[in-house]
C-alpha atoms as a PDB file:
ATOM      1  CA  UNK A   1      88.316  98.060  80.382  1.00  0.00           C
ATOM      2  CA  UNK A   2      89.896  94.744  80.954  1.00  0.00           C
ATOM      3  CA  UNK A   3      88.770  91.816  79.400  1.00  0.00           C
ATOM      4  CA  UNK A   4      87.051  89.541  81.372  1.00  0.00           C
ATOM      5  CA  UNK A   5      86.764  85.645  81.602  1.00  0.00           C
ATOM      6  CA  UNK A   6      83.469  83.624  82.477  1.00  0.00           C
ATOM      7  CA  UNK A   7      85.494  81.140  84.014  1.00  0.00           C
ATOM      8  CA  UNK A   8      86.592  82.506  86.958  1.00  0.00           C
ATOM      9  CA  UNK A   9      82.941  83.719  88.017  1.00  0.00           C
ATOM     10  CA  UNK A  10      81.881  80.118  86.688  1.00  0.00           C
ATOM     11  CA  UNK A  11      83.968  78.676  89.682  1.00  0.00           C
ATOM     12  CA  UNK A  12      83.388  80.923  92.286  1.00  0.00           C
ATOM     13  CA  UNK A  13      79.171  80.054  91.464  1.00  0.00           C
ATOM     14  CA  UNK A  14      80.261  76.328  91.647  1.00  0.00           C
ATOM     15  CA  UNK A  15      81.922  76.616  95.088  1.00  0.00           C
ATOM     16  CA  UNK A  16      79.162  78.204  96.469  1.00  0.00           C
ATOM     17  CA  UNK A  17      76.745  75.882  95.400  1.00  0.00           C
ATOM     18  CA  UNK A  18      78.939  73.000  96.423  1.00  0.00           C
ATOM     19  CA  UNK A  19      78.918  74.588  99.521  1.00  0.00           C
ATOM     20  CA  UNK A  20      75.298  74.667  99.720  1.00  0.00           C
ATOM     21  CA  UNK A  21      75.080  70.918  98.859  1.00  0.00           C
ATOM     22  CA  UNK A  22      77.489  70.101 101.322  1.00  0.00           C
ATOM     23  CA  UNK A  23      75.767  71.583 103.879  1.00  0.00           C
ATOM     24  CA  UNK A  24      72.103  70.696 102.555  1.00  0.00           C
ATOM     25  CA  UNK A  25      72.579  67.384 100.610  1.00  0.00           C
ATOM     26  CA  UNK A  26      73.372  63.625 101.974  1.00  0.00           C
ATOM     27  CA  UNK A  27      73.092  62.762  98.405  1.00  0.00           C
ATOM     28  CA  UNK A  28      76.254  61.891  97.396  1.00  0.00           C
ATOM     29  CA  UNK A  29      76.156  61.423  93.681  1.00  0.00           C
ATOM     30  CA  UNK A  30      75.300  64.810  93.115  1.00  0.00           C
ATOM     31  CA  UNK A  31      78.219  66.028  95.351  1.00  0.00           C
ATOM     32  CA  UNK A  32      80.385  64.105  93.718  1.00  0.00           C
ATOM     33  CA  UNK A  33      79.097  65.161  90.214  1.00  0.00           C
ATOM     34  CA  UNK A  34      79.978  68.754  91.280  1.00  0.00           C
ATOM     35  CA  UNK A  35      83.029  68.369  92.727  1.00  0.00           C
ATOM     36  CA  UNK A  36      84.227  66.502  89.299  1.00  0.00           C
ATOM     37  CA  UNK A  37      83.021  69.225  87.459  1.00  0.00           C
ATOM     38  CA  UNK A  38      84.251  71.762  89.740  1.00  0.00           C
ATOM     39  CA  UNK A  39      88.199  70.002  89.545  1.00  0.00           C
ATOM     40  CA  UNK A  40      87.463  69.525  85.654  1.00  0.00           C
ATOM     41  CA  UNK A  41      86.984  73.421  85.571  1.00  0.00           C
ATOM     42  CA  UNK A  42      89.682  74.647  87.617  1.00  0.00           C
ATOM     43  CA  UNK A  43      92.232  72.616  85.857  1.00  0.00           C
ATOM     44  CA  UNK A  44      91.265  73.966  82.636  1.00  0.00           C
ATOM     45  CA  UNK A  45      92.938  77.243  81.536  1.00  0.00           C
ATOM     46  CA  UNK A  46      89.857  78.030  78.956  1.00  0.00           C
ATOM     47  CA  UNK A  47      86.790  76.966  78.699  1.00  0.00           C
ATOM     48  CA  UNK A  48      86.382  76.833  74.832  1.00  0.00           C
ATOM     49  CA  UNK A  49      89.166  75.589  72.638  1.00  0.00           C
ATOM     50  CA  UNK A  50      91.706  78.672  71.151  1.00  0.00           C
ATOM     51  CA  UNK A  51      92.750  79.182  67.813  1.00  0.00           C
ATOM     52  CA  UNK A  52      96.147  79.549  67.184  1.00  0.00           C
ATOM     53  CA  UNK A  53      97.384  82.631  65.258  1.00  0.00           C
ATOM     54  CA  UNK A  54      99.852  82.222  62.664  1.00  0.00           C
ATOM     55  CA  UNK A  55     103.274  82.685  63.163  1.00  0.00           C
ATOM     56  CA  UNK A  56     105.155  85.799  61.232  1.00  0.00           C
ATOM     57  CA  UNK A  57     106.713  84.179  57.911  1.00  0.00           C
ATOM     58  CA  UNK A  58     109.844  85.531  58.211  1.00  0.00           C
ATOM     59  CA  UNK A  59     112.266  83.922  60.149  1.00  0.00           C
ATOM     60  CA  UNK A  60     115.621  85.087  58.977  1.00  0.00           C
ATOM     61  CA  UNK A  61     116.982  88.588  56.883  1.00  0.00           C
ATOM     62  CA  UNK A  62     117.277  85.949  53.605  1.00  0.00           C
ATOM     63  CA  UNK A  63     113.612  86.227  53.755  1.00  0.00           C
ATOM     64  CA  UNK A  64     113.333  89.801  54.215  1.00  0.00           C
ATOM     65  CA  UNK A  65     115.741  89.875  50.471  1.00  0.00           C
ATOM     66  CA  UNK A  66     113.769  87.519  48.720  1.00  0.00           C
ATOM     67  CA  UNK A  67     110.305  90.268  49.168  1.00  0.00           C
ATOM     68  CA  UNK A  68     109.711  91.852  46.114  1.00  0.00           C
ATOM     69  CA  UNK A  69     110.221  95.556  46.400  1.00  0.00           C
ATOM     70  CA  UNK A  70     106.827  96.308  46.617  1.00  0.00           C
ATOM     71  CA  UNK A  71     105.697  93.822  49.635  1.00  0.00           C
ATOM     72  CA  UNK A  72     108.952  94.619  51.307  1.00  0.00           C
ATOM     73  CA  UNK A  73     108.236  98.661  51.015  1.00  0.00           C
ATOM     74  CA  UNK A  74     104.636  97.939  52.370  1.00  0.00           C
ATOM     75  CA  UNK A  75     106.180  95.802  55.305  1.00  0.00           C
ATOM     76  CA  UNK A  76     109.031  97.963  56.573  1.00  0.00           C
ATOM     77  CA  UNK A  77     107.684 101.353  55.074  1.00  0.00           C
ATOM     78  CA  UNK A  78     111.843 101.704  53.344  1.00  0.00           C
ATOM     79  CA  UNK A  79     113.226 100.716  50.552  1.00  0.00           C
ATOM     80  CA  UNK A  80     115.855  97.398  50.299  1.00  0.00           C
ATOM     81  CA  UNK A  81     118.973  99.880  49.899  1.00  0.00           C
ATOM     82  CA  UNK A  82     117.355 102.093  53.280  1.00  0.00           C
ATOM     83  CA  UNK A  83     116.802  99.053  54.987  1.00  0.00           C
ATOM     84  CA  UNK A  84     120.572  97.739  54.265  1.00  0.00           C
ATOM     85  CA  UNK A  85     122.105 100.997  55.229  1.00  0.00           C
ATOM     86  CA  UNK A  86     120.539 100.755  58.350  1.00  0.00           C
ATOM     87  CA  UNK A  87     121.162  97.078  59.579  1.00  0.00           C
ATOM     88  CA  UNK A  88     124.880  98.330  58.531  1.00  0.00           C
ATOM     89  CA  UNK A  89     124.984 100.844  60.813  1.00  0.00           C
ATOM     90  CA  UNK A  90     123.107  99.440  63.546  1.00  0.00           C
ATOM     91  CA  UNK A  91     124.182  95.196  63.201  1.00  0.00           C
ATOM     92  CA  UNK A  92     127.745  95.697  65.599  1.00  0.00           C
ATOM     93  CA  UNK A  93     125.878  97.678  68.411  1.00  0.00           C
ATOM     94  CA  UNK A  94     126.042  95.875  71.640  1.00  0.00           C
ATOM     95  CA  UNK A  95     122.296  95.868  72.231  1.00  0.00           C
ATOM     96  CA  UNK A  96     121.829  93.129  69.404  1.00  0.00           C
ATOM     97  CA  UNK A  97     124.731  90.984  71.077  1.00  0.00           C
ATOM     98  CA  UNK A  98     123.527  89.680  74.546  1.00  0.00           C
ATOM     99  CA  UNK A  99     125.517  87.102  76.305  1.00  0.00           C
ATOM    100  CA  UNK A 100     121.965  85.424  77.894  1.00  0.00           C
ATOM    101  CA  UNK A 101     120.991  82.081  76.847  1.00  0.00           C
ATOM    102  CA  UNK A 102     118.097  82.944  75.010  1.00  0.00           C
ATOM    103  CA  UNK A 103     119.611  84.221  71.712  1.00  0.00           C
ATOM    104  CA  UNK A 104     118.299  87.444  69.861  1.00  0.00           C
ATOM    105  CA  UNK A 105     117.120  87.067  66.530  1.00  0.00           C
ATOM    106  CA  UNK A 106     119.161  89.140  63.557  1.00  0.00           C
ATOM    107  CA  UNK A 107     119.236  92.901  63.705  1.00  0.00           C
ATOM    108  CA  UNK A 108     117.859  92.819  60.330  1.00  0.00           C
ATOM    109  CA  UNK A 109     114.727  90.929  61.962  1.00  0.00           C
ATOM    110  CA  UNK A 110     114.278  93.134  64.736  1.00  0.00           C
ATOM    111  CA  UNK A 111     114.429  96.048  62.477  1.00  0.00           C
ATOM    112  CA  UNK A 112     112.090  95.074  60.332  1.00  0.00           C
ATOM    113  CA  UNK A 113     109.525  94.116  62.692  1.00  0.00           C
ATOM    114  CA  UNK A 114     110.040  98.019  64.498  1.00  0.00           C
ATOM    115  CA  UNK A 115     109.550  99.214  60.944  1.00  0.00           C
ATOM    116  CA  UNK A 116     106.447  97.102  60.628  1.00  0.00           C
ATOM    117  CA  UNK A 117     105.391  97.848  63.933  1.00  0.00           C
ATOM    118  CA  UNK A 118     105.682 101.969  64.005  1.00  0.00           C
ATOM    119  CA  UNK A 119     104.751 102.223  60.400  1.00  0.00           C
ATOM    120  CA  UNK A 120     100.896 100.200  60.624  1.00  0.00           C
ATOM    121  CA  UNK A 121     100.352 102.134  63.840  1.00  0.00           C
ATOM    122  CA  UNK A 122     101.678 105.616  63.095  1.00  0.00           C
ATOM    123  CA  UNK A 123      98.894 107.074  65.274  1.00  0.00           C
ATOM    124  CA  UNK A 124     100.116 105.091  68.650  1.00  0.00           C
ATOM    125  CA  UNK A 125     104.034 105.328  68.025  1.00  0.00           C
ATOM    126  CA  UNK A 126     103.558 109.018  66.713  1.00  0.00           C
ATOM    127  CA  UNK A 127     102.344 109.905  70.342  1.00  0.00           C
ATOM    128  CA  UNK A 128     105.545 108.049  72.213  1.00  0.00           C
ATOM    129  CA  UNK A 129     107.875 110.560  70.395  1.00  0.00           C
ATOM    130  CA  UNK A 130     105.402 113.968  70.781  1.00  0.00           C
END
């Protein structure tokens, strides 16, 4: 089920009843009241302030070295000498060279976080491969 926002019901209630008003009302304060509020609304993207989620902590493969061997075994589910082996054999393919203008980060990086990703959710990446 998709998630839902109260906003966009919130807006469609407000443009009926300023329809209502418009139609009903000679009082203009209170149409102009609502349409404020209604422009207010629709220029919002949310109605309540978001927190923002912090940012992964590794930003380059210098931090991936400096782990100890036990946080970097619980991150990328391999050991450091797996882990190198692999970025060896994978770092020259052409997929991790693009000539866009939005640069890729480091194989390493990108390796890591697939290791991260398919090793926390073995249930959901299990089920891509069966």
């Amino acid at each position: 089920m998709p998630k839902t926002s109260a906003r966009i019901p919130l807006l469609h209630q407000l443009n009926i009843m300023q329809n209502i008003l418009v139609m009903e009302s000679n009082i203009d304060s209170d149409l102009e009241e609502d349409v404020s509020l209604l422009h207010h609304l629709s220029t919002q993207r949310y109605l309540t302030p978001h927190k923002k989620h912090p940012s992964a902590y590794i930003y380059s493969s210098s931090d991936l070295v400096q782990l100890s061997s036990h946080k970097f075994k619980q991150l990328c589910c391999t050991t450091h000498e797996s882990f190198q082996r692999l970025v060896t054999l994978i770092q020259d393919d052409t997929i991790f060279h693009n000539s866009s203008r939005f640069k890729q980060r480091d194989p390493a990086i990108q390796l890591a976080v697939a290791l991260a990703r398919l090793g926390f959710n073995g249930k959901t990446s299990n089920a891509i491969w069966s």
